[in-house]
Protein backbone atom coordinates (compact mmCIF):
# COMPACT_ATOMS: atom_id res chain seq x y z
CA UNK A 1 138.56 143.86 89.31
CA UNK A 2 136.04 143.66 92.38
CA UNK A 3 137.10 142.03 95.20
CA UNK A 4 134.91 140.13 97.58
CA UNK A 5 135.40 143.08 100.45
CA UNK A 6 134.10 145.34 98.28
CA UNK A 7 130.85 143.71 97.36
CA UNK A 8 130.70 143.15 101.25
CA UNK A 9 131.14 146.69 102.13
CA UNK A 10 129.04 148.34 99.30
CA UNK A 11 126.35 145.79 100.60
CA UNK A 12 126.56 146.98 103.98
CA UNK A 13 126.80 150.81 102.82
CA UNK A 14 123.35 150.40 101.07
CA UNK A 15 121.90 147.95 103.70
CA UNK A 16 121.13 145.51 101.34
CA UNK A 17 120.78 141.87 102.55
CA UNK A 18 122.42 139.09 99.55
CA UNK A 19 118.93 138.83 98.43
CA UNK A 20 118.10 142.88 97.66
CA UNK A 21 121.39 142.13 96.02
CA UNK A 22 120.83 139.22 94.18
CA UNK A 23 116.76 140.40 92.85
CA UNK A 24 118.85 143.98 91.67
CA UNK A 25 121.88 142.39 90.13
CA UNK A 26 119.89 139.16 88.65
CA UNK A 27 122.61 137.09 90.26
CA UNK A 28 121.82 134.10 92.53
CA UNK A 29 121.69 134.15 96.30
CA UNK A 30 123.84 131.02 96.02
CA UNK A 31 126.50 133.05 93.69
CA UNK A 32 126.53 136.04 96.00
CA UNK A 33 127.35 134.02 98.88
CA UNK A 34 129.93 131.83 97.64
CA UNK A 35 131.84 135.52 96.12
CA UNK A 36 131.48 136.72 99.40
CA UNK A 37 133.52 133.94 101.31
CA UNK A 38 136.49 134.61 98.69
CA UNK A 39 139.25 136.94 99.63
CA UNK A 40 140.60 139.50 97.63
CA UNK A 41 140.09 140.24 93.87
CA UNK A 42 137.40 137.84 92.26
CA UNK A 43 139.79 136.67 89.51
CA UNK A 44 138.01 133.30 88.91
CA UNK A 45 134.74 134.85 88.60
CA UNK A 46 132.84 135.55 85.37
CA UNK A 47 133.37 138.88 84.03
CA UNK A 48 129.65 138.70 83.41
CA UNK A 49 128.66 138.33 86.75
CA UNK A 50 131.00 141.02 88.39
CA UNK A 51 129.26 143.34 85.49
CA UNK A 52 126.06 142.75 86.58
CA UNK A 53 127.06 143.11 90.01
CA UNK A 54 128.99 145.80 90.33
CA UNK A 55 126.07 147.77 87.86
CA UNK A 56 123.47 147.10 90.36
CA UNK A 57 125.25 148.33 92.92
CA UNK A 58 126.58 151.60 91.17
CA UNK A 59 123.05 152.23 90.04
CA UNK A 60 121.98 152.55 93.44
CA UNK A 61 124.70 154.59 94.33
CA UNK A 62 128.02 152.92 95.48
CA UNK A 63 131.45 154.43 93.64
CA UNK A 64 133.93 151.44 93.43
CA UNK A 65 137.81 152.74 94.65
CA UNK A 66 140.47 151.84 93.11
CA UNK A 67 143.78 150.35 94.20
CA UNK A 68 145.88 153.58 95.56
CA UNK A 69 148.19 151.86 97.84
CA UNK A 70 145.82 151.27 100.90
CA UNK A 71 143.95 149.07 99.18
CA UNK A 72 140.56 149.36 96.74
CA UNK A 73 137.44 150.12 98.45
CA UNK A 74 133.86 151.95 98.14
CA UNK A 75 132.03 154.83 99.33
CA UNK A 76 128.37 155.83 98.06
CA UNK A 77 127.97 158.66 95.64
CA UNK A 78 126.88 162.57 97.00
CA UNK A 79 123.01 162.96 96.83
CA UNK A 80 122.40 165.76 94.16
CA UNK A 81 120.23 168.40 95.62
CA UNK A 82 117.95 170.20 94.10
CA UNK A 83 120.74 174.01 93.89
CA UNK A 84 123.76 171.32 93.67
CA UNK A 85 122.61 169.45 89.76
């Protein structure tokens, strides 16, 4: 489950404002912001819009970390190189 950190964080990663974020994911501004304010895991949140979310995001490169006892996070994918496919 995302958490509101993480969307924060993977934002930042990418430099993304809400609105790259919202014109790539196809989820309102409005939406964005409110997830944003949350804390923690976006339980109340439509699975649908965490999908669509979280897709946009990992198509433009940001791996979503798991819980491993300090806590789930991001970090953005390695850039293949041309000797490294």
């Amino acid at each position: 489950m995302l958490s509101a950190e993480q969307i924060r964080a993977a934002r930042a990663l990418l430099r993304w404002d809400q609105a790259h974020l919202s014109e790539r994911s196809g989820v309102s501004v409005e939406t964005i912001k409110r997830l944003e304010k949350m804390d923690g895991a976006l339980t109340s949140t439509r699975v649908s819009t965490l999908t669509a979310i979280q897709r946009a995001l990992e198509t433009a490169g940001v791996i979503f970390v798991a819980e491993n006892g300090e806590g789930p996070g991001v970090r953005l994918r390695k850039e293949r190189t041309i000797g490294n496919q």
